[in-house]
Structure formats: C-alpha cells, structure tokens
PDB file of N, CA and C in Angstrom:
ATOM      1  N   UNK A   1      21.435-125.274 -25.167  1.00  0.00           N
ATOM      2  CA  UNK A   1      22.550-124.781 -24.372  1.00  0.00           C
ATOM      3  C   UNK A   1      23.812-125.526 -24.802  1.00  0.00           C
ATOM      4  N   UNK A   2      24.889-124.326 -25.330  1.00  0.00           N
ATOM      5  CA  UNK A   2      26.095-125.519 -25.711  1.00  0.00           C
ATOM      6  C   UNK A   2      27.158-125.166 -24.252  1.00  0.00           C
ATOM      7  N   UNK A   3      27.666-126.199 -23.915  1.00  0.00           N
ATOM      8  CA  UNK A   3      28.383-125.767 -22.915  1.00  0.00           C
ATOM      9  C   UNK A   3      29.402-127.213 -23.084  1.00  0.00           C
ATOM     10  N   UNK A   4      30.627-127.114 -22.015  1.00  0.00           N
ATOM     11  CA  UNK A   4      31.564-128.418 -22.056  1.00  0.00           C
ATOM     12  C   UNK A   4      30.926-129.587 -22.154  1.00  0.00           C
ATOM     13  N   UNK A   5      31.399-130.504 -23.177  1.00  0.00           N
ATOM     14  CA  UNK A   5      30.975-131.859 -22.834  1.00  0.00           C
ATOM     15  C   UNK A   5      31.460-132.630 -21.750  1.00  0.00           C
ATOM     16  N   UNK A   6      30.865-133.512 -20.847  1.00  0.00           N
ATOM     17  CA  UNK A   6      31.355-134.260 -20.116  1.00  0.00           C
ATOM     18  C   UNK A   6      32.415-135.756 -20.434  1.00  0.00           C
ATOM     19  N   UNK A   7      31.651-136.255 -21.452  1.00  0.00           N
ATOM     20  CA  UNK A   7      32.433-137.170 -21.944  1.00  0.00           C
ATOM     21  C   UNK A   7      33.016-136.996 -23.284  1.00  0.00           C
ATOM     22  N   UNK A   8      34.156-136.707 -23.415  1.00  0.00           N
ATOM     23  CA  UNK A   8      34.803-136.942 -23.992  1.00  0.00           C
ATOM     24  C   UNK A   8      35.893-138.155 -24.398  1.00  0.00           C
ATOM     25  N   UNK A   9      36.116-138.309 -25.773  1.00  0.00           N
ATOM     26  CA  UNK A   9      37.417-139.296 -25.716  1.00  0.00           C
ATOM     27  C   UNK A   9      38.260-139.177 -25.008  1.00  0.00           C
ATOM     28  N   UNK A  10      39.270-138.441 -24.624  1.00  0.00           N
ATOM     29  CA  UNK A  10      40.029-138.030 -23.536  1.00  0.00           C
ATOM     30  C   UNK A  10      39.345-138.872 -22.039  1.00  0.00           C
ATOM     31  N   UNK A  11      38.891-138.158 -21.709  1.00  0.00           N
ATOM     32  CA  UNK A  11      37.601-138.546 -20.628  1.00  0.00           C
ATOM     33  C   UNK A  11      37.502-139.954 -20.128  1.00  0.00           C
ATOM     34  N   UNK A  12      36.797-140.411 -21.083  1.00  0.00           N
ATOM     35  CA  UNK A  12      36.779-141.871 -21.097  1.00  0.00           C
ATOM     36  C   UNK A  12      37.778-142.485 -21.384  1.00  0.00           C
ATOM     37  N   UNK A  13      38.345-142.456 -21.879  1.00  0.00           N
ATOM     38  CA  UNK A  13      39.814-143.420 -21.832  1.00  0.00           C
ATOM     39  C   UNK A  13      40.710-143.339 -20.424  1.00  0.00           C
ATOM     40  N   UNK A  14      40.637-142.236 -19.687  1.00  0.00           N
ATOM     41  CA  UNK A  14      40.873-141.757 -18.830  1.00  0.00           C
ATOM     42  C   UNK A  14      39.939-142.929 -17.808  1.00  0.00           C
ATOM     43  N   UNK A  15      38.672-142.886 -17.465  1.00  0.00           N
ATOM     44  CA  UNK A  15      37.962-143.921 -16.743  1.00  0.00           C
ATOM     45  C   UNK A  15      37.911-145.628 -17.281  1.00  0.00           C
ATOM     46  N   UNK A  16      38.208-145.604 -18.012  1.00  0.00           N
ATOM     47  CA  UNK A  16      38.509-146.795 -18.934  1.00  0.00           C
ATOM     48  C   UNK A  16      39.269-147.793 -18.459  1.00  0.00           C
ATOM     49  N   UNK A  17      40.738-146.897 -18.102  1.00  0.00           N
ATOM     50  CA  UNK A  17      41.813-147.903 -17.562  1.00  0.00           C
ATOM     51  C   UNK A  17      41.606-148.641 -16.275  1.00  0.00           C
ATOM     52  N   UNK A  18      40.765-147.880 -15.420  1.00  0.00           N
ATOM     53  CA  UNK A  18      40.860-149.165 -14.383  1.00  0.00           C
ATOM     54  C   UNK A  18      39.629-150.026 -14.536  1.00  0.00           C
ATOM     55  N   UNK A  19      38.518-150.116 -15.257  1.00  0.00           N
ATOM     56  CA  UNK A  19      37.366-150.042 -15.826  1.00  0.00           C
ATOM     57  C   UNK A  19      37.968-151.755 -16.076  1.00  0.00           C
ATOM     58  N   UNK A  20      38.920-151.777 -17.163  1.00  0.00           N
ATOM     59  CA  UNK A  20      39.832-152.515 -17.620  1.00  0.00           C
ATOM     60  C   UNK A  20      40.564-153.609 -16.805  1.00  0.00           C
ATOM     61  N   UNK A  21      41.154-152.869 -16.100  1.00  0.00           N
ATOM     62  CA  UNK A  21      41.622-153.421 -14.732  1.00  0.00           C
ATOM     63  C   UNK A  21      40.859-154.410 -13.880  1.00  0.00           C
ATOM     64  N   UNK A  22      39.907-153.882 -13.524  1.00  0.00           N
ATOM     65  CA  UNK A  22      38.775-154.717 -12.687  1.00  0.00           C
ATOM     66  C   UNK A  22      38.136-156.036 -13.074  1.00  0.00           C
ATOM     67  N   UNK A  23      38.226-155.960 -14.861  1.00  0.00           N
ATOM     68  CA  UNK A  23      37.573-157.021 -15.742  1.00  0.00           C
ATOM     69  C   UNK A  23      38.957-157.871 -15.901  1.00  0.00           C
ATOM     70  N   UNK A  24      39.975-157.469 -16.064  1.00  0.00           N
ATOM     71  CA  UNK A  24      41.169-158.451 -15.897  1.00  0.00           C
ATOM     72  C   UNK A  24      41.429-158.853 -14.728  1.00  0.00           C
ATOM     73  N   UNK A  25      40.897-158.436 -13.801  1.00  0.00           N
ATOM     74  CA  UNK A  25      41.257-159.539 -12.722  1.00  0.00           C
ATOM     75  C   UNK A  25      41.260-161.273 -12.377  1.00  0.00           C
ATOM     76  N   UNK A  26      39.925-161.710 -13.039  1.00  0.00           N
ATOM     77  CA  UNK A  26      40.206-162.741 -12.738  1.00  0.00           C
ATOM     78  C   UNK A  26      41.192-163.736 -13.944  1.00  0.00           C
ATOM     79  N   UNK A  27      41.902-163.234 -14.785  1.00  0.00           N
ATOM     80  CA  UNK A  27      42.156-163.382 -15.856  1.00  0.00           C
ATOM     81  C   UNK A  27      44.178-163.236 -15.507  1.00  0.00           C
ATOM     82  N   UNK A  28      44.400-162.690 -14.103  1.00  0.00           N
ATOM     83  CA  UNK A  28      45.652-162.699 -14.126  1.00  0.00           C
ATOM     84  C   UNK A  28      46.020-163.903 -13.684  1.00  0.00           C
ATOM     85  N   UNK A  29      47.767-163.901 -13.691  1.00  0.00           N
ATOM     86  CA  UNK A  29      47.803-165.576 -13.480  1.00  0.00           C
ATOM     87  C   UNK A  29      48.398-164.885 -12.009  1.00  0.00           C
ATOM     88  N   UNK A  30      48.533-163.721 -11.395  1.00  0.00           N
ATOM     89  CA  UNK A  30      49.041-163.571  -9.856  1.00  0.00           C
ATOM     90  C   UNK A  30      47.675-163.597  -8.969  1.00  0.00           C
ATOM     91  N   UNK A  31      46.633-163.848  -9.261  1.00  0.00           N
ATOM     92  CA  UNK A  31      45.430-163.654  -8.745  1.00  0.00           C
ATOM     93  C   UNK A  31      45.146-165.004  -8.111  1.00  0.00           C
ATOM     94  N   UNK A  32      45.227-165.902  -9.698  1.00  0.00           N
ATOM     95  CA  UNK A  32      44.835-167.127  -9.040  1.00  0.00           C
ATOM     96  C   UNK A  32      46.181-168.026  -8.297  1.00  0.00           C
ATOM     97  N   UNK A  33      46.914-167.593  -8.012  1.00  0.00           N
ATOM     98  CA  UNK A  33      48.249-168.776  -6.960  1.00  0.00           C
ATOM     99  C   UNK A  33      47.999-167.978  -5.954  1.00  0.00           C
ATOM    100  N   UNK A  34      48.259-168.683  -4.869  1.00  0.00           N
ATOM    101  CA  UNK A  34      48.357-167.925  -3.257  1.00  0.00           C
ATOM    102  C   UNK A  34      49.652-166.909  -3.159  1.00  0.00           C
ATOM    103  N   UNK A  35      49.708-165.894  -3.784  1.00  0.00           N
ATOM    104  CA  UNK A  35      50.730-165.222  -3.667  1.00  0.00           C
ATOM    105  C   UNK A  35      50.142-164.017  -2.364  1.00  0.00           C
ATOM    106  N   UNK A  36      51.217-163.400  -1.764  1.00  0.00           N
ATOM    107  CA  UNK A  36      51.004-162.615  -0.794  1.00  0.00           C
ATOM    108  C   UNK A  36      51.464-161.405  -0.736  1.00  0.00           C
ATOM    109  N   UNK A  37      50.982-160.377  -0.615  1.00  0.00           N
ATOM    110  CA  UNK A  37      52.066-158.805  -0.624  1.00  0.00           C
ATOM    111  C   UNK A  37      51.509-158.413   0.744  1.00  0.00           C
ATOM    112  N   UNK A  38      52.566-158.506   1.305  1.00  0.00           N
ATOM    113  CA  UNK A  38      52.566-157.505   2.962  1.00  0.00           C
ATOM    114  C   UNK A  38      51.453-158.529   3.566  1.00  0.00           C
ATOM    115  N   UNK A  39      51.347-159.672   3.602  1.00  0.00           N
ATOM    116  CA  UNK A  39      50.430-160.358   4.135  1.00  0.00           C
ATOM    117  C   UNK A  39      48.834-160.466   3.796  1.00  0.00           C
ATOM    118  N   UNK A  40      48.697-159.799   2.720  1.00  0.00           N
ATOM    119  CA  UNK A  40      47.271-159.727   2.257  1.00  0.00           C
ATOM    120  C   UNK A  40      47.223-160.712   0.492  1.00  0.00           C
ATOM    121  N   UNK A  41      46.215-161.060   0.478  1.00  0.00           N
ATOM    122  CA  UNK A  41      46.483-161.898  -0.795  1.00  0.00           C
ATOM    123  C   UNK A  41      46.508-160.856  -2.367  1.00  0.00           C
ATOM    124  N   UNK A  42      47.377-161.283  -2.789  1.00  0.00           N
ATOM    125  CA  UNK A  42      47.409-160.306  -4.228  1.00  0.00           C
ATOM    126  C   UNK A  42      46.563-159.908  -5.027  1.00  0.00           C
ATOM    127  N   UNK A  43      45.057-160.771  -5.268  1.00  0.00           N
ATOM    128  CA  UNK A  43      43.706-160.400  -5.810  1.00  0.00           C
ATOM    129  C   UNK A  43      43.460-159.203  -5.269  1.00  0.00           C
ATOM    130  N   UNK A  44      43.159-159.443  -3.742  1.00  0.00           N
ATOM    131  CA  UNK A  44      42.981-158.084  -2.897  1.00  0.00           C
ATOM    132  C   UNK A  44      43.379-157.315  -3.097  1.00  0.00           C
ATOM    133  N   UNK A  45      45.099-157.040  -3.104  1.00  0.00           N
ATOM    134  CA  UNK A  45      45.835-155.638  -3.425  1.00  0.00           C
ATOM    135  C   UNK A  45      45.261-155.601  -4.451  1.00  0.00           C
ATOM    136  N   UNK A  46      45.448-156.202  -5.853  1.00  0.00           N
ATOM    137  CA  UNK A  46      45.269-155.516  -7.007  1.00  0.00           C
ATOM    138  C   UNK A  46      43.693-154.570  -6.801  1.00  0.00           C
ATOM    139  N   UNK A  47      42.698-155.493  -6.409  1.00  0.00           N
ATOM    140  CA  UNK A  47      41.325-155.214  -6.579  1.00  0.00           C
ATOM    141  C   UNK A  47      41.830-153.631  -5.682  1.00  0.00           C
ATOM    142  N   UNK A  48      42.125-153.298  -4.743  1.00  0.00           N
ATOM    143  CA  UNK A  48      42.168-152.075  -3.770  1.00  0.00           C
ATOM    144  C   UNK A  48      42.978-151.204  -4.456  1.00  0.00           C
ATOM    145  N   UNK A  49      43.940-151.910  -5.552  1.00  0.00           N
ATOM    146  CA  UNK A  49      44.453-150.653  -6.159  1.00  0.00           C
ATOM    147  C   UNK A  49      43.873-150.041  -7.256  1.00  0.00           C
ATOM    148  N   UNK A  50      43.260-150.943  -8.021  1.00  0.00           N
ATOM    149  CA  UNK A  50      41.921-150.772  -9.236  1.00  0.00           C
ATOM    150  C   UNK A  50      41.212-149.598  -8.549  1.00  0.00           C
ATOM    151  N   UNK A  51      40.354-149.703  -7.272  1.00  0.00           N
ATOM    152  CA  UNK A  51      39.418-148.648  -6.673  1.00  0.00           C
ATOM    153  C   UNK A  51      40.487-147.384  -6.481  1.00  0.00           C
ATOM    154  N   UNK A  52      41.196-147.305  -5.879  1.00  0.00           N
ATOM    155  CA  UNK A  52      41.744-145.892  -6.037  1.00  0.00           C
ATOM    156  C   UNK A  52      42.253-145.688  -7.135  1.00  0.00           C
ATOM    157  N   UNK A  53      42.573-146.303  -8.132  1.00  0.00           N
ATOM    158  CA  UNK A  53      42.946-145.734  -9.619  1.00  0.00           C
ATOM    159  C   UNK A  53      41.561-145.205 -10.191  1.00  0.00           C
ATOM    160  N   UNK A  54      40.176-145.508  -9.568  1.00  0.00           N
ATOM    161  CA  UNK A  54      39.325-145.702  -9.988  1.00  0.00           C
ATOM    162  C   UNK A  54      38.553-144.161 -10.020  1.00  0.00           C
ATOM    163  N   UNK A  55      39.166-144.294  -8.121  1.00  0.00           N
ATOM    164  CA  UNK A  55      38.483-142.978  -7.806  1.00  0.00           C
ATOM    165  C   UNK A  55      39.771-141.615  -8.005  1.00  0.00           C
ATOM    166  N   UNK A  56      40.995-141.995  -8.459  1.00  0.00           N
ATOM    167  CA  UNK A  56      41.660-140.572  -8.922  1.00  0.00           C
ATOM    168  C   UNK A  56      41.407-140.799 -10.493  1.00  0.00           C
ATOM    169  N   UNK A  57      40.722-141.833 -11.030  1.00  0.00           N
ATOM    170  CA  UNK A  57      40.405-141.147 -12.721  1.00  0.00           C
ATOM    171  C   UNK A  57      39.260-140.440 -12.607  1.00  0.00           C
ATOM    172  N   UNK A  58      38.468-140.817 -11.829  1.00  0.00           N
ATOM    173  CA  UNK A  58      37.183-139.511 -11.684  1.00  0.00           C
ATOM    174  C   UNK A  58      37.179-138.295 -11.079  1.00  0.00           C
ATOM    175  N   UNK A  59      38.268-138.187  -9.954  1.00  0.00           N
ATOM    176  CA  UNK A  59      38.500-136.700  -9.590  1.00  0.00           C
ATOM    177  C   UNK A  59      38.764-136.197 -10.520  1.00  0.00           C
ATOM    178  N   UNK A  60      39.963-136.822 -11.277  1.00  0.00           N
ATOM    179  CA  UNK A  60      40.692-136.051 -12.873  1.00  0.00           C
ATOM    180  C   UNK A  60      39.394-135.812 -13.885  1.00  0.00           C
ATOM    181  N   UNK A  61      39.036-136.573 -14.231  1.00  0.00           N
ATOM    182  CA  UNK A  61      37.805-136.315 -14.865  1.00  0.00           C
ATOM    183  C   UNK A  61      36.752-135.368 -14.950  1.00  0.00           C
ATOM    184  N   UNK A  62      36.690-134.851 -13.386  1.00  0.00           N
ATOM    185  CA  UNK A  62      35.808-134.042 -12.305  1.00  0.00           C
ATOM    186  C   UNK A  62      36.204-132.868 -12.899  1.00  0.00           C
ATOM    187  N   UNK A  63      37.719-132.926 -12.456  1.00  0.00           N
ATOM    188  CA  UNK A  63      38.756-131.784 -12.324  1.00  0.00           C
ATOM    189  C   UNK A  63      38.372-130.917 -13.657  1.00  0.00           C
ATOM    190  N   UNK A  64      38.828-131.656 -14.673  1.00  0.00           N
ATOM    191  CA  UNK A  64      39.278-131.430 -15.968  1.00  0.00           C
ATOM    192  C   UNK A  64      37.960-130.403 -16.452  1.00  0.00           C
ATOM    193  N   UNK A  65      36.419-131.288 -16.661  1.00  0.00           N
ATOM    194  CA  UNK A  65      34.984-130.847 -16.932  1.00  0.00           C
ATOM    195  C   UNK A  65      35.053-129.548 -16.293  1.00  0.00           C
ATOM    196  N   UNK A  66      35.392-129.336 -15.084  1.00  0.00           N
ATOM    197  CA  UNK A  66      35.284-128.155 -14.218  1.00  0.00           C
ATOM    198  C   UNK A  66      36.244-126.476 -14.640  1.00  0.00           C
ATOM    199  N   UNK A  67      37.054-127.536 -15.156  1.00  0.00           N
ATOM    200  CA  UNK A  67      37.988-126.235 -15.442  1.00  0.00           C
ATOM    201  C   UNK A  67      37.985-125.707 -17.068  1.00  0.00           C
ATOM    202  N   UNK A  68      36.950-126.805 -17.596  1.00  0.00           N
ATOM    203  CA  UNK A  68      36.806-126.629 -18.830  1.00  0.00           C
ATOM    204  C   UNK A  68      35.854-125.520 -19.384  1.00  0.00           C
ATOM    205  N   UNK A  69      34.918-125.270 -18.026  1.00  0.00           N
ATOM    206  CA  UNK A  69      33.957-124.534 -18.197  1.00  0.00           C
ATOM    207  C   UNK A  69      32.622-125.517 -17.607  1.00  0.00           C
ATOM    208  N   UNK A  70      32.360-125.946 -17.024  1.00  0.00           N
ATOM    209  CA  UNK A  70      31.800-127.140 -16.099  1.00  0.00           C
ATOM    210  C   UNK A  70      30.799-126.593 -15.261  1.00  0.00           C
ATOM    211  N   UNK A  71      31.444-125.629 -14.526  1.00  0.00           N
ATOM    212  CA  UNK A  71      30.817-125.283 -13.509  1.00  0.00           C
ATOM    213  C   UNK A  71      29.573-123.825 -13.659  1.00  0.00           C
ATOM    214  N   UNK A  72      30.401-123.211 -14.737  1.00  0.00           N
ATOM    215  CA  UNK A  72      29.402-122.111 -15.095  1.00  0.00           C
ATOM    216  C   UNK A  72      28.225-122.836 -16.198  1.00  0.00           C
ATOM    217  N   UNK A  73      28.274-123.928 -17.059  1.00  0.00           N
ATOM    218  CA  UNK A  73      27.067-125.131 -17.124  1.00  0.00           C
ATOM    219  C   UNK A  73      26.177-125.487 -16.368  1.00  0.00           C
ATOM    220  N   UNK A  74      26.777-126.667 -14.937  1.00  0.00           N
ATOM    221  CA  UNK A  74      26.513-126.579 -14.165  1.00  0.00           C
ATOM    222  C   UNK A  74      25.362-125.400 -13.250  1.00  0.00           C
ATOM    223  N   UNK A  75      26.016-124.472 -12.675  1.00  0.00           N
ATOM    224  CA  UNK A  75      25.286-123.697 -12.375  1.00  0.00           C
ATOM    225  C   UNK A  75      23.943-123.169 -13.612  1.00  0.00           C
ATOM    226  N   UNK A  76      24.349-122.814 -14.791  1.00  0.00           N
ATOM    227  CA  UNK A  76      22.900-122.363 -15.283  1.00  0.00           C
ATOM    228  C   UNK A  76      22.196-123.466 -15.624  1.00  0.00           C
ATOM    229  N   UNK A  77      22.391-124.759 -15.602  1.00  0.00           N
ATOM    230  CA  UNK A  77      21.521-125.824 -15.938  1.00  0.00           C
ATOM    231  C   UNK A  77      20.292-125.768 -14.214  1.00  0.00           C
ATOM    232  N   UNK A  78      21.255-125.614 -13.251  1.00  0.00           N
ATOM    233  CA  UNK A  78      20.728-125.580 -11.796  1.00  0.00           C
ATOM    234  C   UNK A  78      19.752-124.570 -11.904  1.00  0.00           C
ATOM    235  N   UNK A  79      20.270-123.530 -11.978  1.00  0.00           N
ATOM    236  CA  UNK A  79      19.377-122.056 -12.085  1.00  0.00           C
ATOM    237  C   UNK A  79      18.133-122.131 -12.991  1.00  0.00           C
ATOM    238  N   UNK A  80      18.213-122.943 -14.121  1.00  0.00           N
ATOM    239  CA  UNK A  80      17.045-123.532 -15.197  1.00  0.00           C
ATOM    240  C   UNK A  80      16.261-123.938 -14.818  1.00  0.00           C
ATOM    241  N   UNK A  81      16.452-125.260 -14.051  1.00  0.00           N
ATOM    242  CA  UNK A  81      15.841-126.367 -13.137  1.00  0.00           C
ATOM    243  C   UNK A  81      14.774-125.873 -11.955  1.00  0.00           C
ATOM    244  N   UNK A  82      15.280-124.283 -11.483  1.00  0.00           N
ATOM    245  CA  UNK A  82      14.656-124.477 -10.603  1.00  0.00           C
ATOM    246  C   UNK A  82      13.830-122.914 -10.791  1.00  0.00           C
ATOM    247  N   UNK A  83      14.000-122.717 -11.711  1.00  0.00           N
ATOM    248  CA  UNK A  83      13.068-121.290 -12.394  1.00  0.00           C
ATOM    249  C   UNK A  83      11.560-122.352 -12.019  1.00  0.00           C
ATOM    250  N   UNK A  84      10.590-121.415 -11.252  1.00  0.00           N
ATOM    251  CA  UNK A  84       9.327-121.635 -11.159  1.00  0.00           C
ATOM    252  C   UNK A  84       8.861-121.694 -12.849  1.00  0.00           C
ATOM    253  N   UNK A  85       7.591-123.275 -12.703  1.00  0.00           N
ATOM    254  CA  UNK A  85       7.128-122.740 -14.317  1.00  0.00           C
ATOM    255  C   UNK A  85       5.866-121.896 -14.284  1.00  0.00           C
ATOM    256  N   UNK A  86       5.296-122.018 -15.540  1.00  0.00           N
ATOM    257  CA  UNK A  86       3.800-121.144 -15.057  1.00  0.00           C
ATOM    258  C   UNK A  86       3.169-121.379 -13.928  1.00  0.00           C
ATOM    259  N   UNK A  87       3.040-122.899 -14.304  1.00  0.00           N
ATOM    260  CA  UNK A  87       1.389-123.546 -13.755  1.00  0.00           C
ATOM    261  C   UNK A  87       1.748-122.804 -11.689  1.00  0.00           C
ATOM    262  N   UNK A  88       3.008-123.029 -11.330  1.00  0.00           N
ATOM    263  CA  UNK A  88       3.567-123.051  -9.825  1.00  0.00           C
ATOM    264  C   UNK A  88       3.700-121.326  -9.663  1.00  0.00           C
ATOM    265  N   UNK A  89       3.552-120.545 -10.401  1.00  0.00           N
ATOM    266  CA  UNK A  89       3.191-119.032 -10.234  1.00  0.00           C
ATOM    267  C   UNK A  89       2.112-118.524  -9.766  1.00  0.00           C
ATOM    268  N   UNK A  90       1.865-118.000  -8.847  1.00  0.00           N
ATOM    269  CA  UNK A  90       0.936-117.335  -8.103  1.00  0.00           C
ATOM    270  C   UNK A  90      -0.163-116.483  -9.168  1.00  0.00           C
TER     271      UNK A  90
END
C-alpha cells in the first residue's frame, strides 16, 4: 500500500524544534540564576513553553499527514485490520 508518509523531513524538523528545546534546558544560563517571569521561576516558563510548542508541532504535523492524504490511508489500513481472516469465518 503506497499512501502519505508520516515522517517526513519537513515533519520532523517540524517536531525537532522543541525536541531541542527541552534538551537545552538545563544548558541555559536563564535557567540556572533565580530569575522570575510573572512570579514563576524561568526554567518553569521555558519548560511550559517547550510543551505547547510541543503540542502545536504535532497538531501541525497531524494537520499536514491528514491533508496530505492521511486519512483515506488511515481509514483503508483500519478497514484491512479488521477484514475477518479465514481461520475467524464461519
């Protein structure tokens, strides 16, 4: 079955960046001083902004596969899966 690939270069570079992000954290120099934004410590923000960068590179990601032709994959891989085989035939 050829159908959209999921990962692509595009793709992954796309999940990559905050991927990236998360592994530089302890590596910034605003992480380690007691710095503060809005009263919360700056590790924190960054780390909370990493996760939602995290989770809109995978909607995009989602998005993208889906509109690529994703879903009509999707569905006949499903429809494959659940074709009775012999042995479960009456």
């Amino acid at each position: 079955m050829a159908g959209p690939r999921l990962l692509t270069r595009g793709r992954a570079a796309t999940v990559a960046v905050p991927i990236l992000g998360f592994l530089a954290t302890p590596f910034l120099p605003f992480v380690r001083e007691p710095t503060l934004v809005a009263g919360i410590p700056a590790g924190l923000v960054w780390t909370g902004g990493m996760v939602l960068l995290a989770a809109a590179a995978l909607h995009l990601v989602e998005a993208r596969y889906l509109s690529s032709g994703g879903r009509a994959a999707d569905s006949e891989e499903a429809a494959a899966s659940s074709a009775p085989t012999p042995e479960e035939q009456p």
